[in-house]
PDB file of N, CA and C in Angstrom:
ATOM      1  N   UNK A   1      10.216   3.594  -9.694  1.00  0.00           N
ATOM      2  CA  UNK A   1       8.911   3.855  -9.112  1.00  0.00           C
ATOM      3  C   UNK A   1       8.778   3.188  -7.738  1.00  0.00           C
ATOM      4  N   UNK A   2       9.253   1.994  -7.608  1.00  0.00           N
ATOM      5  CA  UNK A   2       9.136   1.307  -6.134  1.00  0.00           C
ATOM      6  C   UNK A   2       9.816   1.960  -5.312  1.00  0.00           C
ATOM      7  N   UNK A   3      10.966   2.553  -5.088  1.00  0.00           N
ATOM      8  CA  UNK A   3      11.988   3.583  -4.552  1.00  0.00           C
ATOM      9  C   UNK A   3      10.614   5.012  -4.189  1.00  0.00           C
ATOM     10  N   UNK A   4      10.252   5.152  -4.628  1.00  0.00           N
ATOM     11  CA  UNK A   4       8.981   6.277  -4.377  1.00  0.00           C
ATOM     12  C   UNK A   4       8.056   5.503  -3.703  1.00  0.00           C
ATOM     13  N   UNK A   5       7.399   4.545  -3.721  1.00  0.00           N
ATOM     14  CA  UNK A   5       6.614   4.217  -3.193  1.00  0.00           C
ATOM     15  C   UNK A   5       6.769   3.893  -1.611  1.00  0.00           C
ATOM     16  N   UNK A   6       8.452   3.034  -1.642  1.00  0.00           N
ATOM     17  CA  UNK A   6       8.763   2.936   0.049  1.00  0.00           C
ATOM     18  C   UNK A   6       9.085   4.332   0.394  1.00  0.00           C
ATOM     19  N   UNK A   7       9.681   5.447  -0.316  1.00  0.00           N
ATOM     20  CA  UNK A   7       9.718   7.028   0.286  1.00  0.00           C
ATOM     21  C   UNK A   7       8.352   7.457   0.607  1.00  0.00           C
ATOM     22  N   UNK A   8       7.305   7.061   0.056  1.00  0.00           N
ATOM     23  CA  UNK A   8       5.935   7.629   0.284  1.00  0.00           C
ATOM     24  C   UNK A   8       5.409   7.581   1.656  1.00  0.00           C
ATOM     25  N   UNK A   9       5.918   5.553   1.887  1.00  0.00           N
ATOM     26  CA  UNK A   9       5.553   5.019   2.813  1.00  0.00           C
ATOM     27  C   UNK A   9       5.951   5.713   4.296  1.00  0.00           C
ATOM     28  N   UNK A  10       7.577   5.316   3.738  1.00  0.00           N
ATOM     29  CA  UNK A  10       8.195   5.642   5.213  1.00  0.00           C
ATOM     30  C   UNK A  10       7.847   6.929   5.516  1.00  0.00           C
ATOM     31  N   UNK A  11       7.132   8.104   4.775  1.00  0.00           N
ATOM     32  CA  UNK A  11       7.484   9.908   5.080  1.00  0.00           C
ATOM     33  C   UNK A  11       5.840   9.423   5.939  1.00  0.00           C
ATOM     34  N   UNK A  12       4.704   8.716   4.951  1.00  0.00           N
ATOM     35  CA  UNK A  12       3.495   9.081   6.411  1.00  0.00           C
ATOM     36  C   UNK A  12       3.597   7.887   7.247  1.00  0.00           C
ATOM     37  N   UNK A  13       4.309   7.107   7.348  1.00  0.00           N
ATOM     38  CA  UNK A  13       4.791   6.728   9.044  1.00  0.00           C
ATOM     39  C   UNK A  13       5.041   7.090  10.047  1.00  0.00           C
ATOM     40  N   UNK A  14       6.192   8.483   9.063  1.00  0.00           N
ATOM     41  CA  UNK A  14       6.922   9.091  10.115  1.00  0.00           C
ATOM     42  C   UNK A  14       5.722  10.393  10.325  1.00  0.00           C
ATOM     43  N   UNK A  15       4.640  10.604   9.802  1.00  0.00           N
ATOM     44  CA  UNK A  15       3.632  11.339  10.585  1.00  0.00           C
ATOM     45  C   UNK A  15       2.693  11.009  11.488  1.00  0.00           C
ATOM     46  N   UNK A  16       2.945   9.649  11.649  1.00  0.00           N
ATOM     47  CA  UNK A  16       1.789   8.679  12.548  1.00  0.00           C
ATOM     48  C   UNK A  16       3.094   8.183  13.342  1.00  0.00           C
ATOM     49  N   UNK A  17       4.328   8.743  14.398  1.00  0.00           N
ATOM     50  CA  UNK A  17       5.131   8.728  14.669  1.00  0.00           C
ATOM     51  C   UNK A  17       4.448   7.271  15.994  1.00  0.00           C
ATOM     52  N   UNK A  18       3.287   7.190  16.534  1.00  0.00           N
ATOM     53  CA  UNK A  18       3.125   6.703  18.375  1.00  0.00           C
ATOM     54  C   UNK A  18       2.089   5.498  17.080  1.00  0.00           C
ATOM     55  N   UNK A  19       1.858   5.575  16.412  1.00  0.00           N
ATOM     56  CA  UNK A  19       0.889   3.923  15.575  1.00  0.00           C
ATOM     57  C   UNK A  19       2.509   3.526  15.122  1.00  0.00           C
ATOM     58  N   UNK A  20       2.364   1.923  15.286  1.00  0.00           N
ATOM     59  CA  UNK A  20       3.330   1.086  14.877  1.00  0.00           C
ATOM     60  C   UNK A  20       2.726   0.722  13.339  1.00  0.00           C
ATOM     61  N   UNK A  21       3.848   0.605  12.814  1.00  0.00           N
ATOM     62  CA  UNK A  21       3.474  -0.009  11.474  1.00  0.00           C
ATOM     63  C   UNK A  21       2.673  -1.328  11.599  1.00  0.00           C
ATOM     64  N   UNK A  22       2.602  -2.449  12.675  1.00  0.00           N
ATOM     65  CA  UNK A  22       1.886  -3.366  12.838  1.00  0.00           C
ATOM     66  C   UNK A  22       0.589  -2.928  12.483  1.00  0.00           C
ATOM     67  N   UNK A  23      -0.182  -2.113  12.872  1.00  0.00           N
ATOM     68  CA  UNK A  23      -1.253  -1.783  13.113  1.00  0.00           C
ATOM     69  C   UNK A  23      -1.635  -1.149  11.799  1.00  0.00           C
ATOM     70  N   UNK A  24      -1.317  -0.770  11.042  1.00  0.00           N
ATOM     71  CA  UNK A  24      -1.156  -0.564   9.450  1.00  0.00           C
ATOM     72  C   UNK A  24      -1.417  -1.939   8.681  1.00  0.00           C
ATOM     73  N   UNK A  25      -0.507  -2.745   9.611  1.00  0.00           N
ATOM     74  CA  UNK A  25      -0.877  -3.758   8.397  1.00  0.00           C
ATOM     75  C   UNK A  25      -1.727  -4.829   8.955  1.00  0.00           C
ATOM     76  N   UNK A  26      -2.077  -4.957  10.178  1.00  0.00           N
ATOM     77  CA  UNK A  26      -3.496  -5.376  10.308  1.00  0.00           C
ATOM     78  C   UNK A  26      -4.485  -4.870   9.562  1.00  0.00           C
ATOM     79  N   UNK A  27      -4.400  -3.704   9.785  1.00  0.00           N
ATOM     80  CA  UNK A  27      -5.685  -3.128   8.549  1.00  0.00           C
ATOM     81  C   UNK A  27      -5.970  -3.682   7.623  1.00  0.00           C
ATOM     82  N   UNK A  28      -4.841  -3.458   6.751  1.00  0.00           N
ATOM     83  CA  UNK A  28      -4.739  -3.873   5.595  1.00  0.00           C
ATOM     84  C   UNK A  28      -4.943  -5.335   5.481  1.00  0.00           C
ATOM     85  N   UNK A  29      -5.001  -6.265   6.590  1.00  0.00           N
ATOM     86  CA  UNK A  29      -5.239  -7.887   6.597  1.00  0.00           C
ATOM     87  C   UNK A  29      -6.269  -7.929   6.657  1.00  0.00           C
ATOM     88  N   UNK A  30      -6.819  -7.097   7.280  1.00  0.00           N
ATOM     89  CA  UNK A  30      -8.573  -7.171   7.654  1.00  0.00           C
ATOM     90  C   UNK A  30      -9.168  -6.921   6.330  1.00  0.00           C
ATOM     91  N   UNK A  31      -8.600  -6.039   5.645  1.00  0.00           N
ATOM     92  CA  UNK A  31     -10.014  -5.857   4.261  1.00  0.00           C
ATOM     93  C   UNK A  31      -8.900  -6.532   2.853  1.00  0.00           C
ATOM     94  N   UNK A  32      -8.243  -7.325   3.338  1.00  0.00           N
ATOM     95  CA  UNK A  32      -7.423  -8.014   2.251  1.00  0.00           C
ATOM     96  C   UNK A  32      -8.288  -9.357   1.201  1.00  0.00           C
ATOM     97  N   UNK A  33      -9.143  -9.756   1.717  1.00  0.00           N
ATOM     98  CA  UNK A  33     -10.004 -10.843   0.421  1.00  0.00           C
ATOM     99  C   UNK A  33     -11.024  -9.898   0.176  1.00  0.00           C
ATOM    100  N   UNK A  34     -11.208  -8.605   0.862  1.00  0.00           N
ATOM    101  CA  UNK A  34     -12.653  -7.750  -0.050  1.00  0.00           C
ATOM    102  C   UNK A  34     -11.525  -7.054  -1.522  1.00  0.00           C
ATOM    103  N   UNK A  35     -10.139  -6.916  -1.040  1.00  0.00           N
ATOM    104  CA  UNK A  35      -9.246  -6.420  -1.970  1.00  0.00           C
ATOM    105  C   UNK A  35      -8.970  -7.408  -3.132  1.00  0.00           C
ATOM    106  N   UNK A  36      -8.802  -8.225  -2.818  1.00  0.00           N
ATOM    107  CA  UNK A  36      -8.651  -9.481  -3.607  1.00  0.00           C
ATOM    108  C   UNK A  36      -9.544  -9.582  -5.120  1.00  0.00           C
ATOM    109  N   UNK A  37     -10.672  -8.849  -4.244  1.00  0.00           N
ATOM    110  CA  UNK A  37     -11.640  -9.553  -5.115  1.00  0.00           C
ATOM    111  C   UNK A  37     -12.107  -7.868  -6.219  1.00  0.00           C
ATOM    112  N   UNK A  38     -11.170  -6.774  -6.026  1.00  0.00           N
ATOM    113  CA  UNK A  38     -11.236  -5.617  -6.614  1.00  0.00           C
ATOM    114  C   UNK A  38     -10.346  -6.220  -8.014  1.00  0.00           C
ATOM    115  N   UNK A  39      -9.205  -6.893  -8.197  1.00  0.00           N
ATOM    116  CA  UNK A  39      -8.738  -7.083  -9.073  1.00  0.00           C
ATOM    117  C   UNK A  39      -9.164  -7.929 -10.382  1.00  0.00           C
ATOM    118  N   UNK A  40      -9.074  -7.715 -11.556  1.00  0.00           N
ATOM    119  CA  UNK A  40     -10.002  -8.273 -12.686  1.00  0.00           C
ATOM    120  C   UNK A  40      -8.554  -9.575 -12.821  1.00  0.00           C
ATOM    121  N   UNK A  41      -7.179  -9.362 -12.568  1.00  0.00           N
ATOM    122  CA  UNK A  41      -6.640 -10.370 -13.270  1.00  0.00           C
ATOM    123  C   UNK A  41      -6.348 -11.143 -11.680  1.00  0.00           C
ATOM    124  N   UNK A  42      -5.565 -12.580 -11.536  1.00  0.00           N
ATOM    125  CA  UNK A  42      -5.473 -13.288 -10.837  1.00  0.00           C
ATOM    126  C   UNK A  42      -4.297 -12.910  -9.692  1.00  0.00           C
ATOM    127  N   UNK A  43      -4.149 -12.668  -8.765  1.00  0.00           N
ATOM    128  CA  UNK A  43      -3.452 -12.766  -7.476  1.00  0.00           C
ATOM    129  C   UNK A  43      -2.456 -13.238  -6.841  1.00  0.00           C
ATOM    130  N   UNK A  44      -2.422 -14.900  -7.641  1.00  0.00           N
ATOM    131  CA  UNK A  44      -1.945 -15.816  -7.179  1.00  0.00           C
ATOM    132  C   UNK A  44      -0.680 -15.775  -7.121  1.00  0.00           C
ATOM    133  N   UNK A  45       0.284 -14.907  -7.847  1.00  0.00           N
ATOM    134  CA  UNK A  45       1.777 -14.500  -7.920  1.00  0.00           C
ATOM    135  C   UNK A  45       1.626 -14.080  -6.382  1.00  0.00           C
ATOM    136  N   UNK A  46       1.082 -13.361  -5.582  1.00  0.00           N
ATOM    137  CA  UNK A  46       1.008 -13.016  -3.869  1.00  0.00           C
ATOM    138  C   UNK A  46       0.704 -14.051  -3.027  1.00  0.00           C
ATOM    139  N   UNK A  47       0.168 -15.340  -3.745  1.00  0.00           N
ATOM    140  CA  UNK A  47      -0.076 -16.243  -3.037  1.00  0.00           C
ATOM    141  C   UNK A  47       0.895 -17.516  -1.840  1.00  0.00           C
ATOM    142  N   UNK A  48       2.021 -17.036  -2.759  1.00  0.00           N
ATOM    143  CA  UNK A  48       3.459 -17.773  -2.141  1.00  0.00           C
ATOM    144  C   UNK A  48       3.891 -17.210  -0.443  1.00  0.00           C
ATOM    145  N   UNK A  49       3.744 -15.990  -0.683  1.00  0.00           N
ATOM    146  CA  UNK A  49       4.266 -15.777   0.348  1.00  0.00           C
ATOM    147  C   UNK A  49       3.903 -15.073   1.554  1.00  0.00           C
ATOM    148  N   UNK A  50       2.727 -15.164   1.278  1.00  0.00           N
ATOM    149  CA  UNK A  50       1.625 -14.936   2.324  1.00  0.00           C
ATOM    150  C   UNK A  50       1.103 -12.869   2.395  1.00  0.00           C
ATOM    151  N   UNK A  51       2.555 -12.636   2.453  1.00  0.00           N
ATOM    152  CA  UNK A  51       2.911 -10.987   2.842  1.00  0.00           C
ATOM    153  C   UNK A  51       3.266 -10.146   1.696  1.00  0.00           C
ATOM    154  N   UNK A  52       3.056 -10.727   0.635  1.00  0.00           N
ATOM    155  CA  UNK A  52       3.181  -9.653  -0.810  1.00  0.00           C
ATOM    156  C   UNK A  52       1.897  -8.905  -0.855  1.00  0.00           C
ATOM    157  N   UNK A  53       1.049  -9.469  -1.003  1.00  0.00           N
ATOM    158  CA  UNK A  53      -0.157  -9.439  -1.544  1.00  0.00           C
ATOM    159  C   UNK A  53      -0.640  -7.384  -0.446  1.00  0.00           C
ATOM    160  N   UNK A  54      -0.286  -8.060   0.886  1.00  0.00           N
ATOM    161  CA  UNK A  54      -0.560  -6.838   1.707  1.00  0.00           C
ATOM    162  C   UNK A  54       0.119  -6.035   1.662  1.00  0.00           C
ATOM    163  N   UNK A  55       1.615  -5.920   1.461  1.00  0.00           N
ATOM    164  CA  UNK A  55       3.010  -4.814   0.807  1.00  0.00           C
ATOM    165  C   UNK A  55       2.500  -4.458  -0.181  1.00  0.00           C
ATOM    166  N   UNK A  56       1.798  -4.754  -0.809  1.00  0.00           N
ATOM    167  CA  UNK A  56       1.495  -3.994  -2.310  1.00  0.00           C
ATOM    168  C   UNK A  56       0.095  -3.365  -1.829  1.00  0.00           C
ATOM    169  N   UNK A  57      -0.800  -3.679  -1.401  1.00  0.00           N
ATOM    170  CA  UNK A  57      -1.774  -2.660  -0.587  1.00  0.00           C
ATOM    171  C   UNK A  57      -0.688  -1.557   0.136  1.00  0.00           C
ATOM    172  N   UNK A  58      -0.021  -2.211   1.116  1.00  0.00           N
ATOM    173  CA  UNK A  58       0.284  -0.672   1.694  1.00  0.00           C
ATOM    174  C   UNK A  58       1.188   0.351   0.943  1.00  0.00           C
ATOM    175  N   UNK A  59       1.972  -0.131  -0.161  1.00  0.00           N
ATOM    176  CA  UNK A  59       2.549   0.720  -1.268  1.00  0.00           C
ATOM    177  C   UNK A  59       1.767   1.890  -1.400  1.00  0.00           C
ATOM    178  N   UNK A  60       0.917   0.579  -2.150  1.00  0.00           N
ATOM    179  CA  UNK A  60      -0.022   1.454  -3.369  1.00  0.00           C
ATOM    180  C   UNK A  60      -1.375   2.505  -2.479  1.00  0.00           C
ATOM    181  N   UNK A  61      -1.367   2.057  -1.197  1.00  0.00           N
ATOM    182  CA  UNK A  61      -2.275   2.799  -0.815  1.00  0.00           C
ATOM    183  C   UNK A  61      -1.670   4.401  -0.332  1.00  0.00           C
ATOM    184  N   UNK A  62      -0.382   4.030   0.105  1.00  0.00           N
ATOM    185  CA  UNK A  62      -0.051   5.388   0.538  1.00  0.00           C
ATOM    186  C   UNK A  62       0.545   6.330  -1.012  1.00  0.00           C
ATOM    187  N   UNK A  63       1.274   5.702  -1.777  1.00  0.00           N
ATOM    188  CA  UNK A  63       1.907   6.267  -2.940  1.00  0.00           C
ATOM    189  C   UNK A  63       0.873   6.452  -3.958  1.00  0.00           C
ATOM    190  N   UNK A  64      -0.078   5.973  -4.393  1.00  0.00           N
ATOM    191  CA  UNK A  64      -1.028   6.476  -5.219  1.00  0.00           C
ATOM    192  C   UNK A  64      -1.749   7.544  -5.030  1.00  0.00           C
ATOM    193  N   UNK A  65      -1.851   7.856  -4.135  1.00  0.00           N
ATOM    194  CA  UNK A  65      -2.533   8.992  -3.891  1.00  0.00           C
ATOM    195  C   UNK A  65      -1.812  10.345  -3.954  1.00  0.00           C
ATOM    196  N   UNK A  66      -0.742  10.255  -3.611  1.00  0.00           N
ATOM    197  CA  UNK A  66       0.444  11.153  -3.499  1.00  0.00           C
ATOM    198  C   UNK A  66       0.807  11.201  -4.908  1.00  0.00           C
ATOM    199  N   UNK A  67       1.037   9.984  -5.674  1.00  0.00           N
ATOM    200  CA  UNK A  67       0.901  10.239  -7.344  1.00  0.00           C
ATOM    201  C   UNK A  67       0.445  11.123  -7.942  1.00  0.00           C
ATOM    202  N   UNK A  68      -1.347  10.892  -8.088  1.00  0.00           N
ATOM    203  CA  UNK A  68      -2.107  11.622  -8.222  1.00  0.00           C
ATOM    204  C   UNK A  68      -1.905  13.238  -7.549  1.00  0.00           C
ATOM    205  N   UNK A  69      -2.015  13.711  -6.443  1.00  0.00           N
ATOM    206  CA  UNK A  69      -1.754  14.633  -6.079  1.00  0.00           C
ATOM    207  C   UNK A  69      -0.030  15.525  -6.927  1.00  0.00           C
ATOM    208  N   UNK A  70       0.658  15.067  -7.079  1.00  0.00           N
ATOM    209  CA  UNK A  70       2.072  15.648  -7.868  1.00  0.00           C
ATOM    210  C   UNK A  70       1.524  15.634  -9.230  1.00  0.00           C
ATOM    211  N   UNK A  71       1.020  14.643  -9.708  1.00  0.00           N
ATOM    212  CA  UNK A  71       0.531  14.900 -11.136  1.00  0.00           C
ATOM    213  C   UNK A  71      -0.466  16.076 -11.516  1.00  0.00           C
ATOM    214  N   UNK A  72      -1.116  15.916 -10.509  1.00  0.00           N
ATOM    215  CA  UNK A  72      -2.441  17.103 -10.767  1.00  0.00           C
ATOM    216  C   UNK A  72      -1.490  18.566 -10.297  1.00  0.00           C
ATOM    217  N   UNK A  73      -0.405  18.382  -9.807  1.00  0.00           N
ATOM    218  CA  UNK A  73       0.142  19.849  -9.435  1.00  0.00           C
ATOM    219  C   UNK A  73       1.212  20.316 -10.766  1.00  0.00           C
ATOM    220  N   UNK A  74       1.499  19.283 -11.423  1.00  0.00           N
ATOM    221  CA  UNK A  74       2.178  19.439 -12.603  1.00  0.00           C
ATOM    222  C   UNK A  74       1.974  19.793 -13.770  1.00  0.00           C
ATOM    223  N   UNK A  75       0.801  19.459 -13.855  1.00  0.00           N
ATOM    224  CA  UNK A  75      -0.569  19.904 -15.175  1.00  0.00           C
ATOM    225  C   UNK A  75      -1.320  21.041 -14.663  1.00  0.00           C
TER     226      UNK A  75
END
């Protein structure tokens, strides 16, 4: 599943060809403690290393949706 998720990633990167991935993950820094605080169990496994916590936002933000979308085309 993680193998899909960086394919998810890298395919709408490569449609936002002139935005740097920097700028992706500023985003994602900017609304990162309103995210924090979406989760019911604890965080703190992301807490070590400063940059997990936001890799798993940008995973899950681009590959979940794309999930959903293949699933709903499969059913």
């Amino acid at each position: 599943m993680e193998q899909h998720k960086w394919r998810f990633l890298r395919r709408f990167l490569q449609r936002a060809p002139t935005v740097p991935l920097s700028d992706f993950v500023d985003g994602v820094r900017a609304v990162e403690q309103r995210a924090r605080c979406c989760y019911s169990e604890s965080m703190a496994i992301f807490d070590d290393d400063g940059d997990g916590f936001t890799e798993m936002l940008l995973l899950l933000g681009e590959a979940e949706p794309r999930g959903l979308v293949h699933q709903q085309k499969a059913n």
